[in-house]
PDB file of N, CA and C in Angstrom:
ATOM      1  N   UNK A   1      47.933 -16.880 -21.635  1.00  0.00           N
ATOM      2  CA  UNK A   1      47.288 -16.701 -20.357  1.00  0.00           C
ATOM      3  C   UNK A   1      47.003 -15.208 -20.195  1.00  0.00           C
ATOM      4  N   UNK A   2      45.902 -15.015 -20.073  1.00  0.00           N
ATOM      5  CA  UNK A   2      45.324 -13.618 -19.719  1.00  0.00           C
ATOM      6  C   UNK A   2      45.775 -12.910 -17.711  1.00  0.00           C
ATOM      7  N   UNK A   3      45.746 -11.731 -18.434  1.00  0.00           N
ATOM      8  CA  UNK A   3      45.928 -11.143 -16.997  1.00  0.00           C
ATOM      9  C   UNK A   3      44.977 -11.697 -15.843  1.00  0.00           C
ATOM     10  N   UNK A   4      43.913 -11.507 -15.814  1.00  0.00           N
ATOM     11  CA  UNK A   4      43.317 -12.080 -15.027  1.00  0.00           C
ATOM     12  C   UNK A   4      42.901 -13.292 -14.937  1.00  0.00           C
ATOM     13  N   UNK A   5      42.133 -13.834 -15.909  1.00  0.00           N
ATOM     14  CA  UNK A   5      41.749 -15.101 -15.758  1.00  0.00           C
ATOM     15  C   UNK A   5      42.943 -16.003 -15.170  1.00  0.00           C
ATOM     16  N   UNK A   6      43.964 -15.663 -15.725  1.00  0.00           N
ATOM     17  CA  UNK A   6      45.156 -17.119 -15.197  1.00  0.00           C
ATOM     18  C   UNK A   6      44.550 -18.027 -15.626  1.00  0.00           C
ATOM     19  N   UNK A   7      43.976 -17.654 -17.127  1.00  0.00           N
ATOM     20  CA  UNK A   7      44.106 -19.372 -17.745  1.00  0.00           C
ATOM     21  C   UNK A   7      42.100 -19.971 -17.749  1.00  0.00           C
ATOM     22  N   UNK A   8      41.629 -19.426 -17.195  1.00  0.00           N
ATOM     23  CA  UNK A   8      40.314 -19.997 -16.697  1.00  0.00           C
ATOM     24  C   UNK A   8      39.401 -18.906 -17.841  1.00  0.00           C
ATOM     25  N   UNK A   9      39.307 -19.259 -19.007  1.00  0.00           N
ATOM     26  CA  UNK A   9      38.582 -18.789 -19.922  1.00  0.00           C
ATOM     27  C   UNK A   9      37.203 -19.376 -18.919  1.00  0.00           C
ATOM     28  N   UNK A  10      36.156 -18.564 -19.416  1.00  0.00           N
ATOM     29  CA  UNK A  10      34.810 -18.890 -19.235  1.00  0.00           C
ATOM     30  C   UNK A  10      34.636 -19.164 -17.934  1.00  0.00           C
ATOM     31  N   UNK A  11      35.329 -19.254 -16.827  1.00  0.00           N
ATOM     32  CA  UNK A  11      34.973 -19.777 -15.538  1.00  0.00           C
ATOM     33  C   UNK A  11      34.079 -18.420 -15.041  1.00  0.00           C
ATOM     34  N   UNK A  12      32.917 -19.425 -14.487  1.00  0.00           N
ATOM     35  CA  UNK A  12      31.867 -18.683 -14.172  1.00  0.00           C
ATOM     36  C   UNK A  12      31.701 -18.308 -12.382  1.00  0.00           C
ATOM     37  N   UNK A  13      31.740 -16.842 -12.068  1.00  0.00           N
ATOM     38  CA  UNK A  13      31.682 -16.739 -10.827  1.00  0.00           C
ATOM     39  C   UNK A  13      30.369 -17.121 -10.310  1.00  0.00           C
ATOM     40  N   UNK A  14      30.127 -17.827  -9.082  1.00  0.00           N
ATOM     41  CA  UNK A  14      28.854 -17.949  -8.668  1.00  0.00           C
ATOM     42  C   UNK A  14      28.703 -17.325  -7.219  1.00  0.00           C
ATOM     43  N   UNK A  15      27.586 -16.859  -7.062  1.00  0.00           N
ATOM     44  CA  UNK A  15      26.653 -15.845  -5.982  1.00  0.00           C
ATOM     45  C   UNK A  15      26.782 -17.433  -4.985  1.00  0.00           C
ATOM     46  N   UNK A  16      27.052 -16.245  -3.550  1.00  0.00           N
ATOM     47  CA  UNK A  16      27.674 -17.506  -2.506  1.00  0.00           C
ATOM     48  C   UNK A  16      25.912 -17.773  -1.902  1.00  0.00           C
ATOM     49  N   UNK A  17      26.424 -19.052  -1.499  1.00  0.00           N
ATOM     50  CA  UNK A  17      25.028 -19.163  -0.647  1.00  0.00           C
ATOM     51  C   UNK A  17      24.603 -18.380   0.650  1.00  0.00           C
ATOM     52  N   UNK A  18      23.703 -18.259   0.985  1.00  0.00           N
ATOM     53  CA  UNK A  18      23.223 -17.196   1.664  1.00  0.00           C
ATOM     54  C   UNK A  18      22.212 -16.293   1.688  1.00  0.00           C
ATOM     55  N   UNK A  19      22.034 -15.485   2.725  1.00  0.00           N
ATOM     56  CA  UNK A  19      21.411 -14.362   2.470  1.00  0.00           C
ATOM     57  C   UNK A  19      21.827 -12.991   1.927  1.00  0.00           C
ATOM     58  N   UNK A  20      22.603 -13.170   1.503  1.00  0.00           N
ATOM     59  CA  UNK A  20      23.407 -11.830   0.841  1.00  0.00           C
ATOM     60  C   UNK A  20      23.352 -11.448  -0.542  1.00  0.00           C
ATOM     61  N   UNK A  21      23.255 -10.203  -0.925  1.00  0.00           N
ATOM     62  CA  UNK A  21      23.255 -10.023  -2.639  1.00  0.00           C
ATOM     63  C   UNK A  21      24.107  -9.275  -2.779  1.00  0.00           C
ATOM     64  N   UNK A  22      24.640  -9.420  -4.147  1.00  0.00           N
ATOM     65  CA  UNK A  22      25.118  -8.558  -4.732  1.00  0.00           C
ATOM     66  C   UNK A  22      24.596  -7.308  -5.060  1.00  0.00           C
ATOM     67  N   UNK A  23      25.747  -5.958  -4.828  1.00  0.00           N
ATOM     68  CA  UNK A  23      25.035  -4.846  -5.068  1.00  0.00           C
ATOM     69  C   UNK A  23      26.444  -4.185  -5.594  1.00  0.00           C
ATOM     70  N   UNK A  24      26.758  -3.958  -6.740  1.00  0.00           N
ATOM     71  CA  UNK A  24      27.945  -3.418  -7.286  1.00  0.00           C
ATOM     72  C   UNK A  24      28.981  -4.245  -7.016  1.00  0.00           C
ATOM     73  N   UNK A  25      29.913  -3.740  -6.529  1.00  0.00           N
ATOM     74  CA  UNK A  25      31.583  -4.434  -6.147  1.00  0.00           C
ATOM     75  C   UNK A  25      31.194  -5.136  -4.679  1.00  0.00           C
ATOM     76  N   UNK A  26      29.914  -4.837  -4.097  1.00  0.00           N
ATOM     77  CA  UNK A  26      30.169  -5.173  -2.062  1.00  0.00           C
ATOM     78  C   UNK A  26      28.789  -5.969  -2.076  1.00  0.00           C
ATOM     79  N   UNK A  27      28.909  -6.991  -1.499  1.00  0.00           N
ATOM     80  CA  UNK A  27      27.632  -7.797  -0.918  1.00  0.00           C
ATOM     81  C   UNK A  27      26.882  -7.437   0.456  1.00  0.00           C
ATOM     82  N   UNK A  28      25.940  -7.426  -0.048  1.00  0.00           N
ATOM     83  CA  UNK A  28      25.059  -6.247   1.809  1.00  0.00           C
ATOM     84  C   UNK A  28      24.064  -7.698   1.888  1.00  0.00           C
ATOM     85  N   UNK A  29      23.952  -7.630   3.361  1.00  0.00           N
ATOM     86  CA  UNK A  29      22.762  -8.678   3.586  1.00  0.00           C
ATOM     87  C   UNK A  29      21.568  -8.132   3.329  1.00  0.00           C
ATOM     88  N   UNK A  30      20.811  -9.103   3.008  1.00  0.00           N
ATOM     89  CA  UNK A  30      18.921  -9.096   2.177  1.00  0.00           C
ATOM     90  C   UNK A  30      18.413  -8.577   3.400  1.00  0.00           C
ATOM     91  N   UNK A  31      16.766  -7.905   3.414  1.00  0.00           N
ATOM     92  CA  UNK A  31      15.975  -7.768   4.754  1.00  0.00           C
ATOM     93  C   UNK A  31      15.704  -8.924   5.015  1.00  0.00           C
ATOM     94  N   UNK A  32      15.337  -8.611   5.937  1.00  0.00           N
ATOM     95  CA  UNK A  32      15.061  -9.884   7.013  1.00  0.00           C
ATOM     96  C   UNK A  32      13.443  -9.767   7.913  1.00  0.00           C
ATOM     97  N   UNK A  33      12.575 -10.630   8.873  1.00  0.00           N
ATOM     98  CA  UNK A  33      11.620 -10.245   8.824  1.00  0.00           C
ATOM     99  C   UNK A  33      12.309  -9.262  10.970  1.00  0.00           C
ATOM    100  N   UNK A  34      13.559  -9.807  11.103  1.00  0.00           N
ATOM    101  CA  UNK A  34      13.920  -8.674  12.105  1.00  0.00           C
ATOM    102  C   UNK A  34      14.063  -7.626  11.943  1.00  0.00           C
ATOM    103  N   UNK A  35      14.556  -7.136  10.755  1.00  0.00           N
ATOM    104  CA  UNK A  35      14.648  -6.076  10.409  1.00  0.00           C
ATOM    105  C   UNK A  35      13.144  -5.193  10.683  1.00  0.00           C
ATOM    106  N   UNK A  36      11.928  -5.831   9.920  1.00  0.00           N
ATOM    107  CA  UNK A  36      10.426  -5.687   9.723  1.00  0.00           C
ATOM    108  C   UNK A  36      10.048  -5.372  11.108  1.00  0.00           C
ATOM    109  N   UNK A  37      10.577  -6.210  12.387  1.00  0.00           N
ATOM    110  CA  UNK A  37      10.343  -6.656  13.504  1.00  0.00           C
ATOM    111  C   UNK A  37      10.558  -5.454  14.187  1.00  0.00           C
ATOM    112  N   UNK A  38      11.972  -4.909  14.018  1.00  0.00           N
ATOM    113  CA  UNK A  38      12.564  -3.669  14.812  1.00  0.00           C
ATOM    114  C   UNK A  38      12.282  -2.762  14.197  1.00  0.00           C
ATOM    115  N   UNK A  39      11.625  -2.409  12.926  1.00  0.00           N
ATOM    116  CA  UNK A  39      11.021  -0.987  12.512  1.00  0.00           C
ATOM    117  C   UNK A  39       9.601  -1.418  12.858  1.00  0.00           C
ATOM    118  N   UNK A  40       8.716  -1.725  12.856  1.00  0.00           N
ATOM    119  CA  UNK A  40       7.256  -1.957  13.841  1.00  0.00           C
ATOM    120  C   UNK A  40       7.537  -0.998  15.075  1.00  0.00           C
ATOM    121  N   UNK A  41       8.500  -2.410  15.613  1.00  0.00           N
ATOM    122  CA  UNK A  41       8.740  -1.325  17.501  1.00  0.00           C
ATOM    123  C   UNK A  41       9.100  -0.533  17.187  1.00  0.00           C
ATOM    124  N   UNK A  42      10.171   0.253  16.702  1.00  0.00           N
ATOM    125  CA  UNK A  42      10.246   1.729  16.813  1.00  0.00           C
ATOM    126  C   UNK A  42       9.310   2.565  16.908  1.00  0.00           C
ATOM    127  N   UNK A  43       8.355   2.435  15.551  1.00  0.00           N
ATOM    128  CA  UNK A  43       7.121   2.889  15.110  1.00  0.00           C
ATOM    129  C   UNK A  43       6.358   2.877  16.656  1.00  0.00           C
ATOM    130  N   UNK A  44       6.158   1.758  17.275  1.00  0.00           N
ATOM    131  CA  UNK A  44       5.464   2.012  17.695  1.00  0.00           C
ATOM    132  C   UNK A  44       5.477   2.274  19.750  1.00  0.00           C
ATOM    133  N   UNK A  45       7.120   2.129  19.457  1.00  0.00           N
ATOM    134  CA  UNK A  45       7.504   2.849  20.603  1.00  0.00           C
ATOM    135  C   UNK A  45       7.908   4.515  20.386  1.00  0.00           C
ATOM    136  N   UNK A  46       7.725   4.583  19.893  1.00  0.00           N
ATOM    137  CA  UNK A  46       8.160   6.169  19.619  1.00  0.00           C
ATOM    138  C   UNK A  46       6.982   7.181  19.256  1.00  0.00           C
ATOM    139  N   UNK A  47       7.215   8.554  19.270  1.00  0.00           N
ATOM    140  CA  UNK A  47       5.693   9.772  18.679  1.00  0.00           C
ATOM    141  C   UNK A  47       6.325  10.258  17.525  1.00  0.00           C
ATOM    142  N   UNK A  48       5.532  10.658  16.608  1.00  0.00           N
ATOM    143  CA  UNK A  48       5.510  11.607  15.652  1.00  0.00           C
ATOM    144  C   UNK A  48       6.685  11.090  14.519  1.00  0.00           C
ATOM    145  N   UNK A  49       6.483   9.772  14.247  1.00  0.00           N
ATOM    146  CA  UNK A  49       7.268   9.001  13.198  1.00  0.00           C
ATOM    147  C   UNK A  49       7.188   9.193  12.116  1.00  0.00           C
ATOM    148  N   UNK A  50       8.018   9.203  10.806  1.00  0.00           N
ATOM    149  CA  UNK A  50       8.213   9.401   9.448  1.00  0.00           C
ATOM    150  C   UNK A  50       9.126   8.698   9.275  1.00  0.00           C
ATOM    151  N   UNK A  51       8.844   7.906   7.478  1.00  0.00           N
ATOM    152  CA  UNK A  51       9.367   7.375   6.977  1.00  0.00           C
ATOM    153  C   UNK A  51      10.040   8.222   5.869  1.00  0.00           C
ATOM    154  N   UNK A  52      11.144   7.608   5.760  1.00  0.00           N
ATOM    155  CA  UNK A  52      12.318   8.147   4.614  1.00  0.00           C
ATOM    156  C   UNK A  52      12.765   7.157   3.561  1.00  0.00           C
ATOM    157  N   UNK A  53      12.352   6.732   2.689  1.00  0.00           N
ATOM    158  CA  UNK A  53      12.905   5.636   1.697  1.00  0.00           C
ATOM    159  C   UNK A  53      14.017   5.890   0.914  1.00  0.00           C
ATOM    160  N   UNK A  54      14.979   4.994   1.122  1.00  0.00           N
ATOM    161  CA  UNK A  54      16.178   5.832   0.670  1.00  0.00           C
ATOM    162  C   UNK A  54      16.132   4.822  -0.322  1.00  0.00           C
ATOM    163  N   UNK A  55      16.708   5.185  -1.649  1.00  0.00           N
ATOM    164  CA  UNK A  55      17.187   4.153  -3.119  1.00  0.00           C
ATOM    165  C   UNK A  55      18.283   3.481  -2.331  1.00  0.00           C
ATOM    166  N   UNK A  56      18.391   2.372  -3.241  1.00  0.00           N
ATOM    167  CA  UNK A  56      19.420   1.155  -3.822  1.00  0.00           C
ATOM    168  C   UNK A  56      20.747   2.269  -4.317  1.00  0.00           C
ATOM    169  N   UNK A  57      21.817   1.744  -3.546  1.00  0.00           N
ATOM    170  CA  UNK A  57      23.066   2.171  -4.266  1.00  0.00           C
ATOM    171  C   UNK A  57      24.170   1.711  -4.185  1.00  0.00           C
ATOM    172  N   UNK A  58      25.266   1.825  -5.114  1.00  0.00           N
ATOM    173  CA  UNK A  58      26.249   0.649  -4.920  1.00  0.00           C
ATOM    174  C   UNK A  58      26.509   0.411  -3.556  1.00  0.00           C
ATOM    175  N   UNK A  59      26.503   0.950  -2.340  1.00  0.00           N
ATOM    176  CA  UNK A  59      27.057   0.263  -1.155  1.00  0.00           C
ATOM    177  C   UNK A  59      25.530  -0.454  -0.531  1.00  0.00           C
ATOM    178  N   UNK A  60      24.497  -0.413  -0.698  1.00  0.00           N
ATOM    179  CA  UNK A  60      23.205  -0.793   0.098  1.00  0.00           C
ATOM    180  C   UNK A  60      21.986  -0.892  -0.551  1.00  0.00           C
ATOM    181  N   UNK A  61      21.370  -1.701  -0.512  1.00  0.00           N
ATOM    182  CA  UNK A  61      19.778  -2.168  -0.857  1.00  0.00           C
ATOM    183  C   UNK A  61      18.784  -1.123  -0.484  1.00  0.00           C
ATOM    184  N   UNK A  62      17.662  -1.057  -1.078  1.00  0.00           N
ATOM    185  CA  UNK A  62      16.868   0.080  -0.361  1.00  0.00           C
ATOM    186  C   UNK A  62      16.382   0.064   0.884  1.00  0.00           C
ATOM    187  N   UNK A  63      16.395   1.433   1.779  1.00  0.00           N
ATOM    188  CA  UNK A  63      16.139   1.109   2.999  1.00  0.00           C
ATOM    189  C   UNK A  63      15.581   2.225   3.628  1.00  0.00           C
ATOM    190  N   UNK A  64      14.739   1.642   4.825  1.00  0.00           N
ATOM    191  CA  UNK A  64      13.722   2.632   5.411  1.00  0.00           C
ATOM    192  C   UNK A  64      14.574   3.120   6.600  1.00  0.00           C
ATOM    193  N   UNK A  65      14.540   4.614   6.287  1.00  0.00           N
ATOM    194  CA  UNK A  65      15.077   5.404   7.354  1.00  0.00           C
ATOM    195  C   UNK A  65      13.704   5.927   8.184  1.00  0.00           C
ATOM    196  N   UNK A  66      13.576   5.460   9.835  1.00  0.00           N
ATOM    197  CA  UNK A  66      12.482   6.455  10.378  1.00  0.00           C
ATOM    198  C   UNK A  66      13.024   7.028  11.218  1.00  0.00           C
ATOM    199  N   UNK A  67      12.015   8.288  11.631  1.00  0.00           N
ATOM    200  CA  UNK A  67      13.044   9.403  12.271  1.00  0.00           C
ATOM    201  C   UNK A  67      11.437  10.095  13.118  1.00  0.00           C
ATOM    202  N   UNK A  68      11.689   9.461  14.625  1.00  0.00           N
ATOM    203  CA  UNK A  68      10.909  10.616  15.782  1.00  0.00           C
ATOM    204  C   UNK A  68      10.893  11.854  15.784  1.00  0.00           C
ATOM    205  N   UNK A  69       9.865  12.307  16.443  1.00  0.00           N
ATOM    206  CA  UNK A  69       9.297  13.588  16.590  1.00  0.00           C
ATOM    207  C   UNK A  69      11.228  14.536  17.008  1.00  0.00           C
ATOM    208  N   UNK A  70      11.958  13.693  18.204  1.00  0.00           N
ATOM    209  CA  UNK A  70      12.861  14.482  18.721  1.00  0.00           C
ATOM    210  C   UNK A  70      14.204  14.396  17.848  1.00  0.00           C
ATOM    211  N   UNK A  71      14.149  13.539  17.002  1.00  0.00           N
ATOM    212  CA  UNK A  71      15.341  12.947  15.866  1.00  0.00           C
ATOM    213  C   UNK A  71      16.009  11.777  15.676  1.00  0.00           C
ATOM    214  N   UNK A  72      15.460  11.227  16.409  1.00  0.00           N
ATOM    215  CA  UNK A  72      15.859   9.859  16.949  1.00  0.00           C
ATOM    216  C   UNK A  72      15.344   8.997  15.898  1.00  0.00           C
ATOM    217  N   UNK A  73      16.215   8.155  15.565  1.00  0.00           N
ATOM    218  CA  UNK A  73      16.108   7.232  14.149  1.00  0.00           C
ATOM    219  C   UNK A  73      16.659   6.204  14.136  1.00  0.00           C
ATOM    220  N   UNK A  74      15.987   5.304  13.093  1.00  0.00           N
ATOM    221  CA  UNK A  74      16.427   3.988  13.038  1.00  0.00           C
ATOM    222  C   UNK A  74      16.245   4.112  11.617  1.00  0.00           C
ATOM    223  N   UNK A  75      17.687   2.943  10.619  1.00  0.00           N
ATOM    224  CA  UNK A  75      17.092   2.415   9.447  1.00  0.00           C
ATOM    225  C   UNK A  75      17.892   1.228   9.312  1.00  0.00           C
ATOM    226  N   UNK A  76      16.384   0.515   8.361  1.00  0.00           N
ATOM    227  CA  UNK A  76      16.710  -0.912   8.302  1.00  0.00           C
ATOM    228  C   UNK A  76      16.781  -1.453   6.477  1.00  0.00           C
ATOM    229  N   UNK A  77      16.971  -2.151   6.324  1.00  0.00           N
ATOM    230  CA  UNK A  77      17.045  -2.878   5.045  1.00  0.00           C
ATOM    231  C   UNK A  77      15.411  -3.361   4.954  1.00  0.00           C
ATOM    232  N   UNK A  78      14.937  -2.884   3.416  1.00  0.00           N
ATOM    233  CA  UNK A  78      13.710  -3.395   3.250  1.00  0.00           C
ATOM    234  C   UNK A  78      13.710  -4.067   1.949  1.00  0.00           C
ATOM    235  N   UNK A  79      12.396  -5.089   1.346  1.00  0.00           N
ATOM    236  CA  UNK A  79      12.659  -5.988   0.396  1.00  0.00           C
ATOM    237  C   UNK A  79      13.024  -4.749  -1.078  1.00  0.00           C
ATOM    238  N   UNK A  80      11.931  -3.587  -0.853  1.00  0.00           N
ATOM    239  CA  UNK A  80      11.846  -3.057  -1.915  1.00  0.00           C
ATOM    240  C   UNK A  80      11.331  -1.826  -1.198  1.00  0.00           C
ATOM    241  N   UNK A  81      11.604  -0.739  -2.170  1.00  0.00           N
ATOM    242  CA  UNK A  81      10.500   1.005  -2.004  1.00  0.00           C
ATOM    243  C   UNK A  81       9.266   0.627  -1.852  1.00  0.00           C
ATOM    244  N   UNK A  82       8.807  -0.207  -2.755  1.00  0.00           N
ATOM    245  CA  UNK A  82       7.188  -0.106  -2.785  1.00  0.00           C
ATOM    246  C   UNK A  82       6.855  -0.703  -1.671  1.00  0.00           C
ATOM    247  N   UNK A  83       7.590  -2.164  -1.001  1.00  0.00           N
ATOM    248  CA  UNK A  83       7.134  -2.761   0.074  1.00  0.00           C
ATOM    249  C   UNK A  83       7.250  -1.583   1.192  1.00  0.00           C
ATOM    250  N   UNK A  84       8.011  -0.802   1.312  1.00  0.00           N
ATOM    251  CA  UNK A  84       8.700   0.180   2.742  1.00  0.00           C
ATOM    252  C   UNK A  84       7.502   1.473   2.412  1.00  0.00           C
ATOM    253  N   UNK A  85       6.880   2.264   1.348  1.00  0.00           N
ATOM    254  CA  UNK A  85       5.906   2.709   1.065  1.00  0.00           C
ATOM    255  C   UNK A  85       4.514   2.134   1.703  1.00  0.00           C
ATOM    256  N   UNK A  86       3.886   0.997   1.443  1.00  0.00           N
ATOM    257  CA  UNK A  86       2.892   0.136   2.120  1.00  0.00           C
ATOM    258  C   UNK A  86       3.458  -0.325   3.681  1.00  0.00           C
ATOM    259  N   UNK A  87       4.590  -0.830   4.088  1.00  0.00           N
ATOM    260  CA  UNK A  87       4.837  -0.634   5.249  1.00  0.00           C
ATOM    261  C   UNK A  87       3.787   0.515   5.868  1.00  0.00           C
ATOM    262  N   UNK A  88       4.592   1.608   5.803  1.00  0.00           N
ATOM    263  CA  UNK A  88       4.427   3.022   6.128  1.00  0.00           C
ATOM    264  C   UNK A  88       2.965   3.365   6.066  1.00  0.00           C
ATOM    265  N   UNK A  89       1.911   2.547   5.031  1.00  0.00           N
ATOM    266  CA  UNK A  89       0.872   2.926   4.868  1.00  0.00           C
ATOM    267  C   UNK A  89       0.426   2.289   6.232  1.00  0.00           C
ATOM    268  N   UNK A  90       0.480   1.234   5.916  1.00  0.00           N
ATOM    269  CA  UNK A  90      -0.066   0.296   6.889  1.00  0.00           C
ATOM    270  C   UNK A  90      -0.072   0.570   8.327  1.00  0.00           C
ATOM    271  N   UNK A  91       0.895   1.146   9.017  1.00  0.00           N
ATOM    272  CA  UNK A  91       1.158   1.584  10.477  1.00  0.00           C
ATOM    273  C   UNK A  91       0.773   2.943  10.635  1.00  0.00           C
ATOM    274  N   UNK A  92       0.152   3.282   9.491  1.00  0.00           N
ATOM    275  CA  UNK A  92      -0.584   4.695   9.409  1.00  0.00           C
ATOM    276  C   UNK A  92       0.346   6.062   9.291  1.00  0.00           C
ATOM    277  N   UNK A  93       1.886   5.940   9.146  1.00  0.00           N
ATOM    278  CA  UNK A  93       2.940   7.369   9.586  1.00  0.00           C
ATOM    279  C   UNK A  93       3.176   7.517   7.527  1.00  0.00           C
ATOM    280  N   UNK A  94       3.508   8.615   7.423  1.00  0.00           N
ATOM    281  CA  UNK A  94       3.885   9.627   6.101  1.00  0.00           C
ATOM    282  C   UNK A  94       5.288   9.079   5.882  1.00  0.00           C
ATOM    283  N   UNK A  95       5.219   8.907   4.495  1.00  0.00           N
ATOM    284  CA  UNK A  95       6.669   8.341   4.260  1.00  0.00           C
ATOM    285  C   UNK A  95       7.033   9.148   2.945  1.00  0.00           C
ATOM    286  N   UNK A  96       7.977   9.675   2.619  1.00  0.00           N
ATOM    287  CA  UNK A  96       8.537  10.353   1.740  1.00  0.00           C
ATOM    288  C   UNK A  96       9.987   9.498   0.991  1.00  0.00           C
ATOM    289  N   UNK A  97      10.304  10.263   0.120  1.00  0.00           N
ATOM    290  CA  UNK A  97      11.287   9.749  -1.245  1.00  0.00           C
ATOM    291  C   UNK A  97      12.493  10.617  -0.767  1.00  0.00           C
ATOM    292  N   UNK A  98      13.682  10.113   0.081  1.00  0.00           N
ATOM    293  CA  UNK A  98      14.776  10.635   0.867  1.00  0.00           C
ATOM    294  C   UNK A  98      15.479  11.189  -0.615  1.00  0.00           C
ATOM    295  N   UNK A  99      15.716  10.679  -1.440  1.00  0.00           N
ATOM    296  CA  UNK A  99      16.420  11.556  -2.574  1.00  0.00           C
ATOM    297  C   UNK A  99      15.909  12.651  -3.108  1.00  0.00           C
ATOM    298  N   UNK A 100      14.513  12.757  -2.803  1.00  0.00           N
ATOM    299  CA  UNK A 100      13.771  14.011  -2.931  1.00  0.00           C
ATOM    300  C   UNK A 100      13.454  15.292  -1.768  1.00  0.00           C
ATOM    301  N   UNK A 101      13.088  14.481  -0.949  1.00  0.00           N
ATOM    302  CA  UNK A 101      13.434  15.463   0.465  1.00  0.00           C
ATOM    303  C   UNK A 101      14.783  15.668   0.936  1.00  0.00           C
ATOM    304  N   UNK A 102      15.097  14.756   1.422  1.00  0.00           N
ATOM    305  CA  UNK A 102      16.521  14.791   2.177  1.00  0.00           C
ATOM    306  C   UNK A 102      16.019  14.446   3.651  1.00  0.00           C
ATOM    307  N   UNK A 103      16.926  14.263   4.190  1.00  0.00           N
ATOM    308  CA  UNK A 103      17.103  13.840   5.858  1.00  0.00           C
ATOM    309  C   UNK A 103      16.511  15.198   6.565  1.00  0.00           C
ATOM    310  N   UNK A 104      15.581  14.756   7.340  1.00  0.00           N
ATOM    311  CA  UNK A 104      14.995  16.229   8.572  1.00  0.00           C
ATOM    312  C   UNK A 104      15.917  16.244   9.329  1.00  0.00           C
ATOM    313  N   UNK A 105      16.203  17.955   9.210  1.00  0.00           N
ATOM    314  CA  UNK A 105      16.600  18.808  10.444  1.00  0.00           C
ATOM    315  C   UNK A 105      17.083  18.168  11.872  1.00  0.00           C
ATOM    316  N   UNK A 106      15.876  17.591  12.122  1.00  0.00           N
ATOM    317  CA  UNK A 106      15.537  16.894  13.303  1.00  0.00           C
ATOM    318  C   UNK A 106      16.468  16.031  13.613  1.00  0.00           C
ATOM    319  N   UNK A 107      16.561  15.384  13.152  1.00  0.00           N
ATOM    320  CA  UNK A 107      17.694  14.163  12.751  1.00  0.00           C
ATOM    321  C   UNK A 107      19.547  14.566  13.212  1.00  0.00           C
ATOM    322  N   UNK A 108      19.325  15.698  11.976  1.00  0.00           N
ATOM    323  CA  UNK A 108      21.171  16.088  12.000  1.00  0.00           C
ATOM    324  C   UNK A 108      21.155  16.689  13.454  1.00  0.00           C
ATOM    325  N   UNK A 109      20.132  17.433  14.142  1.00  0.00           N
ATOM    326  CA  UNK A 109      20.270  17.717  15.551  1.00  0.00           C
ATOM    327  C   UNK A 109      20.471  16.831  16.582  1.00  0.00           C
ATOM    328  N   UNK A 110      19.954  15.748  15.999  1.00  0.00           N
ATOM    329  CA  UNK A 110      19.576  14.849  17.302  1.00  0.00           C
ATOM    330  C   UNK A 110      20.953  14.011  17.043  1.00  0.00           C
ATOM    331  N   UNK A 111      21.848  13.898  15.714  1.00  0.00           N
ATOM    332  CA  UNK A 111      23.676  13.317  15.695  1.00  0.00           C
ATOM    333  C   UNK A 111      24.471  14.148  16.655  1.00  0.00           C
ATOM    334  N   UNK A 112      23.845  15.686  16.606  1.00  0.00           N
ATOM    335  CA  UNK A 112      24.585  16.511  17.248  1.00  0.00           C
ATOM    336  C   UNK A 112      24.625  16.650  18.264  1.00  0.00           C
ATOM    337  N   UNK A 113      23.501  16.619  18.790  1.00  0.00           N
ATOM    338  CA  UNK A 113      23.368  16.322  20.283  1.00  0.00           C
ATOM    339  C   UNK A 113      24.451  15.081  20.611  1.00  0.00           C
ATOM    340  N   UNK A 114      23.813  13.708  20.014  1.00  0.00           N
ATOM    341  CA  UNK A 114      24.396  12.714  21.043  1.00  0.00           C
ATOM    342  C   UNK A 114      26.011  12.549  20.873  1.00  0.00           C
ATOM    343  N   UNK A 115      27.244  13.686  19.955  1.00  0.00           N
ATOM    344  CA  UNK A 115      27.924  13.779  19.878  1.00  0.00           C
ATOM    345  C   UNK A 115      28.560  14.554  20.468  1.00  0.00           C
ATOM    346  N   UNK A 116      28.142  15.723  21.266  1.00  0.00           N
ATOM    347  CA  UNK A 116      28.348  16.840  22.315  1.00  0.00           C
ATOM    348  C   UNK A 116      28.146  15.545  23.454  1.00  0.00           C
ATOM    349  N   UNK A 117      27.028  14.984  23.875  1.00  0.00           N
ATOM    350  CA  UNK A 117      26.907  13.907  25.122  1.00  0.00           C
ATOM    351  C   UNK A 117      28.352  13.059  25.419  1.00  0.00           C
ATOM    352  N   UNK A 118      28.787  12.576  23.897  1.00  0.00           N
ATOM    353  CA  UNK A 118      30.175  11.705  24.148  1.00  0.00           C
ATOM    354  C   UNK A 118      31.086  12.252  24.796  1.00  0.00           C
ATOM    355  N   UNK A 119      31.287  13.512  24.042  1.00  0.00           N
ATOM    356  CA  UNK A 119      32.384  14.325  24.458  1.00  0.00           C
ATOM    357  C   UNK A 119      32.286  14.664  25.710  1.00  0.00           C
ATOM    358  N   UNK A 120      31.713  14.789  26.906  1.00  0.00           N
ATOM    359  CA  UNK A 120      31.591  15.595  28.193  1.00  0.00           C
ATOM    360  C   UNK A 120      32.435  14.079  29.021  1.00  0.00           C
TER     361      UNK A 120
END
């Protein structure tokens, strides 16, 4: 009897049903078309929007970070880069490669802010 198996040569793990995938050691839920739903409204409740495509990595699927004119951001789970790229085309706002840029300014101000707000 092997350390792990306990005996179960060949037993095959199977992917649970659901919407969830595997992504390294942790299962993250798939996009969804709410997800699609609540980055639209943002987009289009908000000014001066940009997209941030962040890679796939062991804890998360790829996903669109957007971030307002004042820093204010939302990100959601998307099917793929290329889909969250055409997103971005499509609603007309600039979308960039977050492992290549990095997160705006804008952004880490606008954590900072609403973290001074808690505190008072």
């Amino acid at each position: 009897m092997n350390l792990f198996g306990r005996g179960r040569r060949g037993a095959r793990f199977k992917r649970p049903a659901g919407d969830t995938a595997r992504t390294g050691s942790t299962r993250v839920r798939a996009s969804s078309s709410e997800d699609e739903a609540h980055l639209a409204d943002f987009i289009d409740t908000r000014e001066g929007v940009e997209g941030f495509v962040e890679p796939r990595t062991a804890v998360s699927d790829v996903t669109l970070l957007l971030v307002a004119w004042d820093g204010e951001f939302t990100r959601r789970r998307v099917p793929s880069a290329d889909w969250a790229y055409k997103f971005c085309q499509r609603r007309g706002i600039k979308a960039y490669e977050a492992g290549v840029v990095g997160i705006p300014q804008r952004m880490r101000e606008y954590i900072s802010r609403q973290k001074r707000q808690k505190r008072r």
